[in-house]
PDB file of N, CA and C in Angstrom:
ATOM      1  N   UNK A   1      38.948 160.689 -65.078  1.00  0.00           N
ATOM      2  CA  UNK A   1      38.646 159.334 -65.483  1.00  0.00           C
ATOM      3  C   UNK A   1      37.849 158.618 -64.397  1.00  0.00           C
ATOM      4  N   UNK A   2      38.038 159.012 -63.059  1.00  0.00           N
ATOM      5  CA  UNK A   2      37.376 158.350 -61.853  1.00  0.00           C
ATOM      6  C   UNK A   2      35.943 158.529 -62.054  1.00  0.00           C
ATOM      7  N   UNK A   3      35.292 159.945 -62.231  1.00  0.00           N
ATOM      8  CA  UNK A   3      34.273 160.670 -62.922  1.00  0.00           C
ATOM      9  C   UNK A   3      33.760 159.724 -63.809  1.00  0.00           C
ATOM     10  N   UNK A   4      34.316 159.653 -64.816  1.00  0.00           N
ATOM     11  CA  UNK A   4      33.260 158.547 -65.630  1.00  0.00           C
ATOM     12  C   UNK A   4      33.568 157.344 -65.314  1.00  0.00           C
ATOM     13  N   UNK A   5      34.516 156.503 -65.064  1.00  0.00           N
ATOM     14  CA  UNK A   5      34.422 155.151 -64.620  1.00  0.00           C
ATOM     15  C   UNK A   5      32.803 155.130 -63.873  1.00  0.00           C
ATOM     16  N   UNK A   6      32.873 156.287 -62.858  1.00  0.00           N
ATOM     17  CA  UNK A   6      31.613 155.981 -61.880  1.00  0.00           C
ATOM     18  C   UNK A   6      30.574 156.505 -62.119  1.00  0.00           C
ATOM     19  N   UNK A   7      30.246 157.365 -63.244  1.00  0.00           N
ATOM     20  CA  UNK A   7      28.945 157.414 -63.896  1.00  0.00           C
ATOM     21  C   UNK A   7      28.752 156.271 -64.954  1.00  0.00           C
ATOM     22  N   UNK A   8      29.810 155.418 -65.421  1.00  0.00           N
ATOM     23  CA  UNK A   8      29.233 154.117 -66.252  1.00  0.00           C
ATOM     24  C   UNK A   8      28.851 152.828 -65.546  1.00  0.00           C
ATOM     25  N   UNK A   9      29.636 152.996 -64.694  1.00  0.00           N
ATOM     26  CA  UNK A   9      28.992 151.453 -63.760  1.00  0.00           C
ATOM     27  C   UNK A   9      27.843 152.054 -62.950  1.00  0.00           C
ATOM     28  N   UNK A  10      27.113 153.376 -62.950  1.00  0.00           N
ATOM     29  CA  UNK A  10      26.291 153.823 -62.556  1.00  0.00           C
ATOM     30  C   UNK A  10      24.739 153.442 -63.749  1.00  0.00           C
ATOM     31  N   UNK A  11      25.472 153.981 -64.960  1.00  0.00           N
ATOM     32  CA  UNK A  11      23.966 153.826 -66.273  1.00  0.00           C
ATOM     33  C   UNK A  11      24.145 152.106 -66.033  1.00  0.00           C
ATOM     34  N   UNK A  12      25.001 151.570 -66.140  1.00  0.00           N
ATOM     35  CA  UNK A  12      25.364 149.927 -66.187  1.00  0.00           C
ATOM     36  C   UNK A  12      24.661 149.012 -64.979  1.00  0.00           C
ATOM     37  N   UNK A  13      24.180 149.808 -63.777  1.00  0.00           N
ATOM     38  CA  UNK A  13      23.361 149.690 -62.530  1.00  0.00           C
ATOM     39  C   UNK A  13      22.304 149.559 -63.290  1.00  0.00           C
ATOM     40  N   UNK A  14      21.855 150.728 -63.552  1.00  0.00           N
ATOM     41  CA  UNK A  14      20.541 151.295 -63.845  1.00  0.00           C
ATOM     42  C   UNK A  14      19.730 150.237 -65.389  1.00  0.00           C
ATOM     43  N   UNK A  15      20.853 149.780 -66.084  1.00  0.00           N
ATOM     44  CA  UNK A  15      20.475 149.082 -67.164  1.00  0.00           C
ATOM     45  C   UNK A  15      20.212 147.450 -66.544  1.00  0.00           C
ATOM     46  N   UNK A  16      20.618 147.217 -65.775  1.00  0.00           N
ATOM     47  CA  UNK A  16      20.791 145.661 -65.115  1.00  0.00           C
ATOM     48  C   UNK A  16      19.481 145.840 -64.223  1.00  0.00           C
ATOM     49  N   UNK A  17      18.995 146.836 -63.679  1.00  0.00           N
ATOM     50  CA  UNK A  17      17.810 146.952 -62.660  1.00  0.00           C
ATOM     51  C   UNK A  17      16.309 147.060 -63.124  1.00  0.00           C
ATOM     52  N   UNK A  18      16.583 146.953 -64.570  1.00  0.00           N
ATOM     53  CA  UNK A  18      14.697 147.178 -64.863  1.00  0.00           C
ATOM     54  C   UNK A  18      14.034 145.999 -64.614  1.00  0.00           C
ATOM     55  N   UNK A  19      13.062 146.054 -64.115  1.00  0.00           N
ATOM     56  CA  UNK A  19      11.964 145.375 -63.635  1.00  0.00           C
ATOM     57  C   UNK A  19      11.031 144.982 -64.712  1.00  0.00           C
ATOM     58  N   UNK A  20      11.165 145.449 -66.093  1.00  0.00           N
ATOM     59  CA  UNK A  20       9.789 145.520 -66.648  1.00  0.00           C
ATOM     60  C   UNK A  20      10.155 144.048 -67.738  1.00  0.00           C
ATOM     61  N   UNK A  21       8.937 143.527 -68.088  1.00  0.00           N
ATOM     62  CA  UNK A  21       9.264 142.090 -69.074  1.00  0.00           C
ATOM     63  C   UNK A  21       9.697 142.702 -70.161  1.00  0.00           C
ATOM     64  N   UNK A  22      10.910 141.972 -70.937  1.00  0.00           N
ATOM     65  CA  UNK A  22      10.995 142.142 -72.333  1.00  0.00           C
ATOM     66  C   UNK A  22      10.646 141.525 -73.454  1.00  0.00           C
ATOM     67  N   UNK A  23      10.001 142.058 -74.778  1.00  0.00           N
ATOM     68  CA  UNK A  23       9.798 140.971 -75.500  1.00  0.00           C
ATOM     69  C   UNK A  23      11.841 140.555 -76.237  1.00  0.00           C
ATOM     70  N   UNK A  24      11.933 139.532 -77.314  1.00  0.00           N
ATOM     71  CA  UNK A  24      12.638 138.750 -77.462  1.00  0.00           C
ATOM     72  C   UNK A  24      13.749 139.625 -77.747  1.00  0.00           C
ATOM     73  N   UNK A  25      13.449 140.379 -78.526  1.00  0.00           N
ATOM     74  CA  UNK A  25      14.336 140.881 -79.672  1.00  0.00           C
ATOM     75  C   UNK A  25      14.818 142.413 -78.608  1.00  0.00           C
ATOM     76  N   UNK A  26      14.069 142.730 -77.914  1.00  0.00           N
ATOM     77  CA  UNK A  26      14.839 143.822 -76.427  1.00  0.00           C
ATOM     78  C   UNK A  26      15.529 143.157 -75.829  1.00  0.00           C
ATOM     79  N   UNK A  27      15.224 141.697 -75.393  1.00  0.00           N
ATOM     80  CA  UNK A  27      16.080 140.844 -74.621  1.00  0.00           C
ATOM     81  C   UNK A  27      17.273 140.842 -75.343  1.00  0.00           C
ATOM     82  N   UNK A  28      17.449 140.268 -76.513  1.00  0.00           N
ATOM     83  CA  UNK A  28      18.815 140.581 -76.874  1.00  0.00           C
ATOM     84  C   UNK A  28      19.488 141.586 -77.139  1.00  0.00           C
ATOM     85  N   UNK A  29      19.075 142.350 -77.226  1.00  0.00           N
ATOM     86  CA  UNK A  29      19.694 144.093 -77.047  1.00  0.00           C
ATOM     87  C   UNK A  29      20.111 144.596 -75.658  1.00  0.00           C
ATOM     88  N   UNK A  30      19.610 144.127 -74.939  1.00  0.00           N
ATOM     89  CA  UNK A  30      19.377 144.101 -73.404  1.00  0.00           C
ATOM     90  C   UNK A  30      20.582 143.196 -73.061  1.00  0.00           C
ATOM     91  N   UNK A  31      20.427 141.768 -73.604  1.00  0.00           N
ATOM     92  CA  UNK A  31      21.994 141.052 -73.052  1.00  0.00           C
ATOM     93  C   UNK A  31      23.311 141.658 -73.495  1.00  0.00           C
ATOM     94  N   UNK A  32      23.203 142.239 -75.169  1.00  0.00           N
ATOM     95  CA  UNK A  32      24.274 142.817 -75.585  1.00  0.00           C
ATOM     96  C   UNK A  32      24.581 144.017 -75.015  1.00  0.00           C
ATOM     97  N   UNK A  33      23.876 145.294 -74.390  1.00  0.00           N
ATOM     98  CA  UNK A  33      24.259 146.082 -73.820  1.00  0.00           C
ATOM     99  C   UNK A  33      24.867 145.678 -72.596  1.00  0.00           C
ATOM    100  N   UNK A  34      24.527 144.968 -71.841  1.00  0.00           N
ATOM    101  CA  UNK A  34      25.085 144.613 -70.802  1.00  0.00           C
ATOM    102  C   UNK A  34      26.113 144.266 -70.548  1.00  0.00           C
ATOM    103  N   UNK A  35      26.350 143.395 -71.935  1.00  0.00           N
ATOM    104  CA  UNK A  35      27.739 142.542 -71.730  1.00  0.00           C
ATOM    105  C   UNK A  35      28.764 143.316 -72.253  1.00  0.00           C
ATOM    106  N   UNK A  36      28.467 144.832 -72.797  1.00  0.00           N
ATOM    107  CA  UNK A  36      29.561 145.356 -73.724  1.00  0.00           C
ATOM    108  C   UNK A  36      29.632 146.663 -72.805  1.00  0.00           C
ATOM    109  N   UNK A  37      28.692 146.611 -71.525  1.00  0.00           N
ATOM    110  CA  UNK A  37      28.748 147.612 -70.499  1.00  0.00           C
ATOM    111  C   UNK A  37      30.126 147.386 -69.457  1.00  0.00           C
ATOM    112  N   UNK A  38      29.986 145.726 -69.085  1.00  0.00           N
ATOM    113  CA  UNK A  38      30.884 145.202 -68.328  1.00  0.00           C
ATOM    114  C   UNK A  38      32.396 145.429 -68.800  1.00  0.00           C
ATOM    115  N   UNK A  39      32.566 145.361 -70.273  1.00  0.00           N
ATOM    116  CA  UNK A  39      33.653 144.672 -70.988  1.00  0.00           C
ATOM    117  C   UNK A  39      34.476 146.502 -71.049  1.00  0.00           C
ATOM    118  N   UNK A  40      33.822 147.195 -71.116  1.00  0.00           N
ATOM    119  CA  UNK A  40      34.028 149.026 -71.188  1.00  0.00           C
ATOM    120  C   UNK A  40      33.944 149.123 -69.584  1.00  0.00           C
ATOM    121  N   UNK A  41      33.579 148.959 -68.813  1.00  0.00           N
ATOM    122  CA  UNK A  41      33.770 149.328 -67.220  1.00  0.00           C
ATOM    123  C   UNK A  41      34.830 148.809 -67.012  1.00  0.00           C
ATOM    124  N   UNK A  42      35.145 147.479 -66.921  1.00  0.00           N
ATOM    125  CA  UNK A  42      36.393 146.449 -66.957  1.00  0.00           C
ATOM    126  C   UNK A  42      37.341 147.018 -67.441  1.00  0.00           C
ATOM    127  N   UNK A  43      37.653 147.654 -68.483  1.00  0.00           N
ATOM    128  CA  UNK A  43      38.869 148.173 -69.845  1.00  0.00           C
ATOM    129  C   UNK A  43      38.748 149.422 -68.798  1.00  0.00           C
ATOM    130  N   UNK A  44      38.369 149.949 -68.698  1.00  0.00           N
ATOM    131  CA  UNK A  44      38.690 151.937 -67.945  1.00  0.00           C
ATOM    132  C   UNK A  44      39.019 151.310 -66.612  1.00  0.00           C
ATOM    133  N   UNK A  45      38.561 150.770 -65.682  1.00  0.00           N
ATOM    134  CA  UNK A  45      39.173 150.214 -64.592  1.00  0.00           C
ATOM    135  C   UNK A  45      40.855 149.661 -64.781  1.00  0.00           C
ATOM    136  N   UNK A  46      40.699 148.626 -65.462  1.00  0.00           N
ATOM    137  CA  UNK A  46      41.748 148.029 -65.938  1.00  0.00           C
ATOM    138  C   UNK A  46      43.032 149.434 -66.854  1.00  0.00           C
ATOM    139  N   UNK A  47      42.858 150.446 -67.397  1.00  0.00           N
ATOM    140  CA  UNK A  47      43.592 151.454 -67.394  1.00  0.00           C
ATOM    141  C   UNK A  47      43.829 151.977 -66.576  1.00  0.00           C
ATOM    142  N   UNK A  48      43.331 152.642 -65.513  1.00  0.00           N
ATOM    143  CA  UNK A  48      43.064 153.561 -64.410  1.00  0.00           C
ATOM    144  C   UNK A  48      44.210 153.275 -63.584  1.00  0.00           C
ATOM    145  N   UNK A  49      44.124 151.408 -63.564  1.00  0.00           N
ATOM    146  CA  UNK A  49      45.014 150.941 -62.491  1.00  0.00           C
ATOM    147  C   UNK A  49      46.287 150.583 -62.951  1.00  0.00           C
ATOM    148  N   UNK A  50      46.432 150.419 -64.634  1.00  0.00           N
ATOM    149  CA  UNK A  50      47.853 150.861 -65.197  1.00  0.00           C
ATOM    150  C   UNK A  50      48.147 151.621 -65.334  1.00  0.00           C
ATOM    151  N   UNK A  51      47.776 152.846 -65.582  1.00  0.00           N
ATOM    152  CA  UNK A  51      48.714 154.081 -65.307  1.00  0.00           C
ATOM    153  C   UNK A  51      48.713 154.875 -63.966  1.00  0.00           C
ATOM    154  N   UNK A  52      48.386 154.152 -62.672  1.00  0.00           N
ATOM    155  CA  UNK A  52      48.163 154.181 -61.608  1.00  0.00           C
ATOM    156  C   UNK A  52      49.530 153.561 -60.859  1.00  0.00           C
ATOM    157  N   UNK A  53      50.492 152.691 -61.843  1.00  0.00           N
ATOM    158  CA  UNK A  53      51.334 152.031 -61.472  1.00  0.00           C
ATOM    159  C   UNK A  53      52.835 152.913 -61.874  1.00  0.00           C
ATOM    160  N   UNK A  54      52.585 153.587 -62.818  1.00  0.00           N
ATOM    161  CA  UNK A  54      53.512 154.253 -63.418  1.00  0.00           C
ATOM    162  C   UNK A  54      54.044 154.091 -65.149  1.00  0.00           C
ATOM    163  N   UNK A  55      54.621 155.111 -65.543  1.00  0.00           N
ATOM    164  CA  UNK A  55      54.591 155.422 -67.378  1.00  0.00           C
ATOM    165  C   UNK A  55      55.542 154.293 -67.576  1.00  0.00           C
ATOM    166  N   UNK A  56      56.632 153.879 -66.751  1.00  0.00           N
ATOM    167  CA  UNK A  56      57.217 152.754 -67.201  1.00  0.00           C
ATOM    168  C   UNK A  56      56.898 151.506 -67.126  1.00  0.00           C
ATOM    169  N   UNK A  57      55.702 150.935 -66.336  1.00  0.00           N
ATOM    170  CA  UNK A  57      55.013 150.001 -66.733  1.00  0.00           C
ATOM    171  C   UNK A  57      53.738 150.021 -67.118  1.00  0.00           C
ATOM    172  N   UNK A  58      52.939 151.166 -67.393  1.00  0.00           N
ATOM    173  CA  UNK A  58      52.513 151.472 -68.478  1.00  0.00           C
ATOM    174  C   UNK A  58      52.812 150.702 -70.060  1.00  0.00           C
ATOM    175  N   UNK A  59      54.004 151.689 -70.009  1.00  0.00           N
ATOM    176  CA  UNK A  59      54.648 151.591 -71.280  1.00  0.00           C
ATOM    177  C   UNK A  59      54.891 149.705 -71.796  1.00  0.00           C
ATOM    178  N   UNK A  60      55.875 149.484 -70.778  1.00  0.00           N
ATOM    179  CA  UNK A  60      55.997 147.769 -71.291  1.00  0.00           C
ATOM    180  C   UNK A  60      54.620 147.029 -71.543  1.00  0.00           C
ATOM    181  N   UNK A  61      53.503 147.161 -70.631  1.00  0.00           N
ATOM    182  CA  UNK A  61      52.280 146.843 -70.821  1.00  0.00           C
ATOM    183  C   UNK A  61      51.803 147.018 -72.350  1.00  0.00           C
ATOM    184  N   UNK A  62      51.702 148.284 -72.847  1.00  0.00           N
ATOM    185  CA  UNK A  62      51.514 148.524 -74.243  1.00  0.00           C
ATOM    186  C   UNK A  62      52.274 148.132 -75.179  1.00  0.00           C
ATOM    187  N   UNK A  63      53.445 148.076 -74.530  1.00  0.00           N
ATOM    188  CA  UNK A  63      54.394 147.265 -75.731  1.00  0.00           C
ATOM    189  C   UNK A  63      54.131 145.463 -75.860  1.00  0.00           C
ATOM    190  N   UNK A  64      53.631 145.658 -74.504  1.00  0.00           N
ATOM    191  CA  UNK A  64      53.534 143.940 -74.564  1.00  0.00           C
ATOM    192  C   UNK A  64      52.030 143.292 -74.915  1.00  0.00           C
ATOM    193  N   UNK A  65      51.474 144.600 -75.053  1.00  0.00           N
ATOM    194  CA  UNK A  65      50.083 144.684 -76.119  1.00  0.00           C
ATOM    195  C   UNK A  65      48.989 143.465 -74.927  1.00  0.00           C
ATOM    196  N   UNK A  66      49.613 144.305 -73.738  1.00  0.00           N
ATOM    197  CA  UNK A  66      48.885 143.835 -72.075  1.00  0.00           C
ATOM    198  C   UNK A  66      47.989 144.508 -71.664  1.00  0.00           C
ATOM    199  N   UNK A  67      47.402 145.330 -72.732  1.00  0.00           N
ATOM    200  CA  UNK A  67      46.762 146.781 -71.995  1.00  0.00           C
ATOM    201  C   UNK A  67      44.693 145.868 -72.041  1.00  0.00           C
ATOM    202  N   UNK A  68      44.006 146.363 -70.983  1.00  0.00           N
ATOM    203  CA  UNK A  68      42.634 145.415 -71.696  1.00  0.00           C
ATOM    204  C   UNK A  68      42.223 145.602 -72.890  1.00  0.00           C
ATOM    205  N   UNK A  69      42.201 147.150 -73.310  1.00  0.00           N
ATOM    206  CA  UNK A  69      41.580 147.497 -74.391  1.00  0.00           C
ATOM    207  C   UNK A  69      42.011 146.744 -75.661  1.00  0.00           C
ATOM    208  N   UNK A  70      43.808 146.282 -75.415  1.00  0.00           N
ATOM    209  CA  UNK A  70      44.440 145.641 -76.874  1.00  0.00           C
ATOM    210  C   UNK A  70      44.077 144.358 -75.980  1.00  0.00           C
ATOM    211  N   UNK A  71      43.310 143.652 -75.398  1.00  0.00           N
ATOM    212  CA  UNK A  71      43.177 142.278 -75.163  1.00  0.00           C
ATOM    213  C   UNK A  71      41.883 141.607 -75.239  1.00  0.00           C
ATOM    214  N   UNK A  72      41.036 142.692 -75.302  1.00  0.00           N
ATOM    215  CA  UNK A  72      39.451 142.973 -74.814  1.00  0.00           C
ATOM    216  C   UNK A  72      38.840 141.409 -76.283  1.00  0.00           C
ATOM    217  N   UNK A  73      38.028 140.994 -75.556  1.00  0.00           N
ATOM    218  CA  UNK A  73      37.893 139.970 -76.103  1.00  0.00           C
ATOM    219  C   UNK A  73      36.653 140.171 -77.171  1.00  0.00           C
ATOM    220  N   UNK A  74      36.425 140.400 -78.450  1.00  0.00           N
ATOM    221  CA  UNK A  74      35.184 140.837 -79.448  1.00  0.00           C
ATOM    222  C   UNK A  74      33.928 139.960 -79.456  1.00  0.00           C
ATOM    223  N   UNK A  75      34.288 138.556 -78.960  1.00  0.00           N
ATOM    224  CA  UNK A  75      33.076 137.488 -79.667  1.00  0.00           C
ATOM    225  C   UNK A  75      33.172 136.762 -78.798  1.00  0.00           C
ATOM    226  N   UNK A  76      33.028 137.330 -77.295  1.00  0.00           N
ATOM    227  CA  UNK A  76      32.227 136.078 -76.002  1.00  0.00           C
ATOM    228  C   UNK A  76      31.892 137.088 -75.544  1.00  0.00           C
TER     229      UNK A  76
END
């Protein structure tokens, strides 16, 4: 999981660094990738470091529907 956490905030570098102008309609494809790059780097981080803590708070976490992925916000 460390493995890809750090090849996505790697493409997620690489997507935030282009230099080149966009027209309108890339621009918004361009903001939406970005922002749904952060929100998926954030959520695997944010796992990594709950089950990093242990299966029994893990577990209450999921029960308490604390986990990012069940919190992850759809429409900001």
């Amino acid at each position: 999981m460390l493995g890809e956490l750090k090849d996505r905030i790697g493409q997620w570098e690489n997507l935030c660094n282009q230099e080149e102008p966009l027209k309108e309609r890339e621009m918004m494809l361009y903001d939406l990738c970005v922002e749904w790059g952060v929100k998926v780097i954030f959520g695997m981080h944010e796992e990594l470091e709950s089950r990093n803590q242990g299966w029994d708070f893990y577990q209450t976490s999921y029960m308490a529907e604390g986990l990012a992925w069940q919190i992850i916000n759809l429409y900001s």
